[in-house]
Protein backbone atom coordinates (compact mmCIF):
# COMPACT_ATOMS: atom_id res chain seq x y z
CA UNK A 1 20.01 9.46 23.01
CA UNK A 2 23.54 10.68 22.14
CA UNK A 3 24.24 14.28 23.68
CA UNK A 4 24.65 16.30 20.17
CA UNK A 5 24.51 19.82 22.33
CA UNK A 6 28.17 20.29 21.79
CA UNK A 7 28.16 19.82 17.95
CA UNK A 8 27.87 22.31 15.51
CA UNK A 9 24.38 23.28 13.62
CA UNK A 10 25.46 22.74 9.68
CA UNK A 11 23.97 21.39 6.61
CA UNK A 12 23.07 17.94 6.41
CA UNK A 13 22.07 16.20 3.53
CA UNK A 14 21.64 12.39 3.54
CA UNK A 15 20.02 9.41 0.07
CA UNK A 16 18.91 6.37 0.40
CA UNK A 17 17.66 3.75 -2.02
CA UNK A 18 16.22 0.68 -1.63
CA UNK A 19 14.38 -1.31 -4.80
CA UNK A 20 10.47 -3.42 -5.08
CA UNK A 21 10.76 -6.43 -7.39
CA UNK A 22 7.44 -6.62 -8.88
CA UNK A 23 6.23 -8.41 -12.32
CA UNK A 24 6.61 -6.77 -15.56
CA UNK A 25 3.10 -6.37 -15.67
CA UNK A 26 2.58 -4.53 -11.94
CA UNK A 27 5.35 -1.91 -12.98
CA UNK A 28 3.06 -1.56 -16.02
CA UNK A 29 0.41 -0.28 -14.25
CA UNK A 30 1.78 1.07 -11.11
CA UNK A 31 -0.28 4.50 -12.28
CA UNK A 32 -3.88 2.39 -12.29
CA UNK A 33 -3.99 -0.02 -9.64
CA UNK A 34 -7.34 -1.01 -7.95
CA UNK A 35 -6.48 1.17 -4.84
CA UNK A 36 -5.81 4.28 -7.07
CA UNK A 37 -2.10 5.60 -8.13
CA UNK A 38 0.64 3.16 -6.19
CA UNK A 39 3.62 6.29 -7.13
CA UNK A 40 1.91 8.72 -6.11
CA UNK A 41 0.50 6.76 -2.84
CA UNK A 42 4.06 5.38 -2.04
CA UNK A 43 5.93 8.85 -2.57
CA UNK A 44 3.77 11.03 0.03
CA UNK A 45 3.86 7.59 2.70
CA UNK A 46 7.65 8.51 2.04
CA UNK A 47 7.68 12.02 2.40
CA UNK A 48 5.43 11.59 5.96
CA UNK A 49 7.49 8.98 7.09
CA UNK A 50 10.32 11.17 7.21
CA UNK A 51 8.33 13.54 8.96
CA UNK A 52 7.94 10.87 12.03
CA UNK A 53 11.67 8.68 12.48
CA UNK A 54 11.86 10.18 15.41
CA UNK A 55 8.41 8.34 16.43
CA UNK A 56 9.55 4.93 14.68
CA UNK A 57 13.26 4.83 15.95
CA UNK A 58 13.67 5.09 19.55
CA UNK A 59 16.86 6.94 19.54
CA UNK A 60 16.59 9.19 16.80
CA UNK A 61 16.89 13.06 17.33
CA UNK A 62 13.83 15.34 16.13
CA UNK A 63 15.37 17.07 12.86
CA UNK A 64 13.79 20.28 11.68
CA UNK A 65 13.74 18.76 7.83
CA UNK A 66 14.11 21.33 5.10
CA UNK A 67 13.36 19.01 2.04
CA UNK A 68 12.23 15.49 1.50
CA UNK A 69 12.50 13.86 -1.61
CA UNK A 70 11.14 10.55 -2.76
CA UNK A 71 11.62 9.18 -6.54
CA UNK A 72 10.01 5.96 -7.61
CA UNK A 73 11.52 4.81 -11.34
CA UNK A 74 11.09 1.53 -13.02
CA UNK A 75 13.94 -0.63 -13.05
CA UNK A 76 14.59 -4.09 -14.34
CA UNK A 77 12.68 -6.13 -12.13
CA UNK A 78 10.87 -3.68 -10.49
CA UNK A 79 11.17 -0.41 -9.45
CA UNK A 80 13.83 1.64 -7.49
CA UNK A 81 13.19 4.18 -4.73
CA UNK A 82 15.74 6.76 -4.56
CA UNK A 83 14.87 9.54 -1.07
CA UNK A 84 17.36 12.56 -0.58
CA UNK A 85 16.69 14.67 2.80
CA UNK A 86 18.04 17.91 3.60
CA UNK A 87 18.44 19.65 7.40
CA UNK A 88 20.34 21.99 9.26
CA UNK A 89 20.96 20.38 12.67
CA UNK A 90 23.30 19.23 14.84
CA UNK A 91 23.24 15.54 13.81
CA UNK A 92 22.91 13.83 10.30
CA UNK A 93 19.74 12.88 8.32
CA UNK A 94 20.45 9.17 7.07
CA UNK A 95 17.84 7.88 9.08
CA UNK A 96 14.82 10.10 7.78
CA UNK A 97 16.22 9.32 4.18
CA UNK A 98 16.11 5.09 5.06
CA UNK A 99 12.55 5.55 6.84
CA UNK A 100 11.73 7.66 4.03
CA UNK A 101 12.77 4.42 1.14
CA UNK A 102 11.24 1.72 3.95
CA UNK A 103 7.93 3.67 3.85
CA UNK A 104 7.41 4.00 0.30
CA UNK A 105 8.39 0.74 -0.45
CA UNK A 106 5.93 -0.87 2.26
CA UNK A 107 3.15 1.74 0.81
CA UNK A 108 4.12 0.35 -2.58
CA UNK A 109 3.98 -2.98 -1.75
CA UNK A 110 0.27 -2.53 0.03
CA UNK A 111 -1.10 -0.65 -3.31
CA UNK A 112 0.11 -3.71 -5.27
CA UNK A 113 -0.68 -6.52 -2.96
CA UNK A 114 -3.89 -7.40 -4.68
CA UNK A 115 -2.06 -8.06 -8.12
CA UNK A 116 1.32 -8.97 -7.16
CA UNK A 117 1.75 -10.87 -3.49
CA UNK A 118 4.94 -11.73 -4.42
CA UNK A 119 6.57 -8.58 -4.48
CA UNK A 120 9.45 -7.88 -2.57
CA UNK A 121 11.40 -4.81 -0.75
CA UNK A 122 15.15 -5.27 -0.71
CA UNK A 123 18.32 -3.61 -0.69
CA UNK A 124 17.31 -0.52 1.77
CA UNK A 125 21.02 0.88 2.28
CA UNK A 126 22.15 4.69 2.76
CA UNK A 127 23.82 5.93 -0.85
CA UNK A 128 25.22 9.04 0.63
CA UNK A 129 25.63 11.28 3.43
CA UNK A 130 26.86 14.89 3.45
CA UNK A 131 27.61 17.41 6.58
CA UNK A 132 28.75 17.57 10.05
CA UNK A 133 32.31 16.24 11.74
CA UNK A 134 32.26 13.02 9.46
CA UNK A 135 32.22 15.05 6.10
CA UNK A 136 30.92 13.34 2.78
CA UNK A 137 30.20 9.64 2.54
CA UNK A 138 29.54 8.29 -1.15
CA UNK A 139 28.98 4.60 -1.70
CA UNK A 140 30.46 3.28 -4.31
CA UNK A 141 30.55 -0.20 -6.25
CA UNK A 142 33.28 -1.68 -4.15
CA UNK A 143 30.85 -1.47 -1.47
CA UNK A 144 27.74 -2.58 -2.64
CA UNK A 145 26.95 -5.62 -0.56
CA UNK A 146 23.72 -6.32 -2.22
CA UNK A 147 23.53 -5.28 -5.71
């Protein structure tokens, strides 16, 4: 792990997105699928996963998280996960926010297995950091890789 003892405690604030292509008619009925309410499922696997990145990435610093945020919205093709996570620490939050997108979107993905096998998690990327030496980071258009 990186030695963050010297840094200052501040406000860190950190999104991430990632989208689920899914048929027309699995967005549909995300709210009734046969394991119960794929949203709802996918937005508290989020939340907990969080929770844990310092249990899932070896490296990763235990953050005392303030908020956790996970939005699910139906997009063209699918649906888009949007997380925004909030801490005051010593080092930055963009992992908890990408665990936070991979987690709902694998949740997701299990809830609509049975209906839609070919669904498909892409695009995880950090949309914005905030907080700490580095200051603001806002992607932007220009560099979207995948869009």
């Amino acid at each position: 792990m990186v030695d963050v003892s010297a840094k200052a405690v501040t406000r860190r604030q950190a999104s991430a997105s990632c989208r689920v292509l899914l048929l027309p008619e699995t967005v549909a009925q995300l709210a009734a699928m046969p394991k119960g309410d794929a949203v709802a499922v996918a937005r508290l696997a989020g939340i907990a996963a969080a929770k844990r990145t310092d249990e899932l990435i070896p490296l990763a610093h235990t953050l005392p998280l303030d908020h956790v945020e996970v939005e699910i919205q139906p997009v063209a093709g699918g649906v888009r996960i949007v997380s925004r996570v909030m801490c005051t620490a010593r080092t930055g939050a963009e992992l908890e926010a990408m665990v936070a997108c991979a987690q709902a979107g694998l949740a997701l993905y299990d809830m609509v297995k049975a209906v839609d096998r070919g669904a498909v998690i892409s695009d995880l990327r950090l949309e914005s950091k905030a907080g700490g030496k580095s200051g603001l980071y806002q992607r932007d258009a220009a560099q979207s890789r995948l869009r």
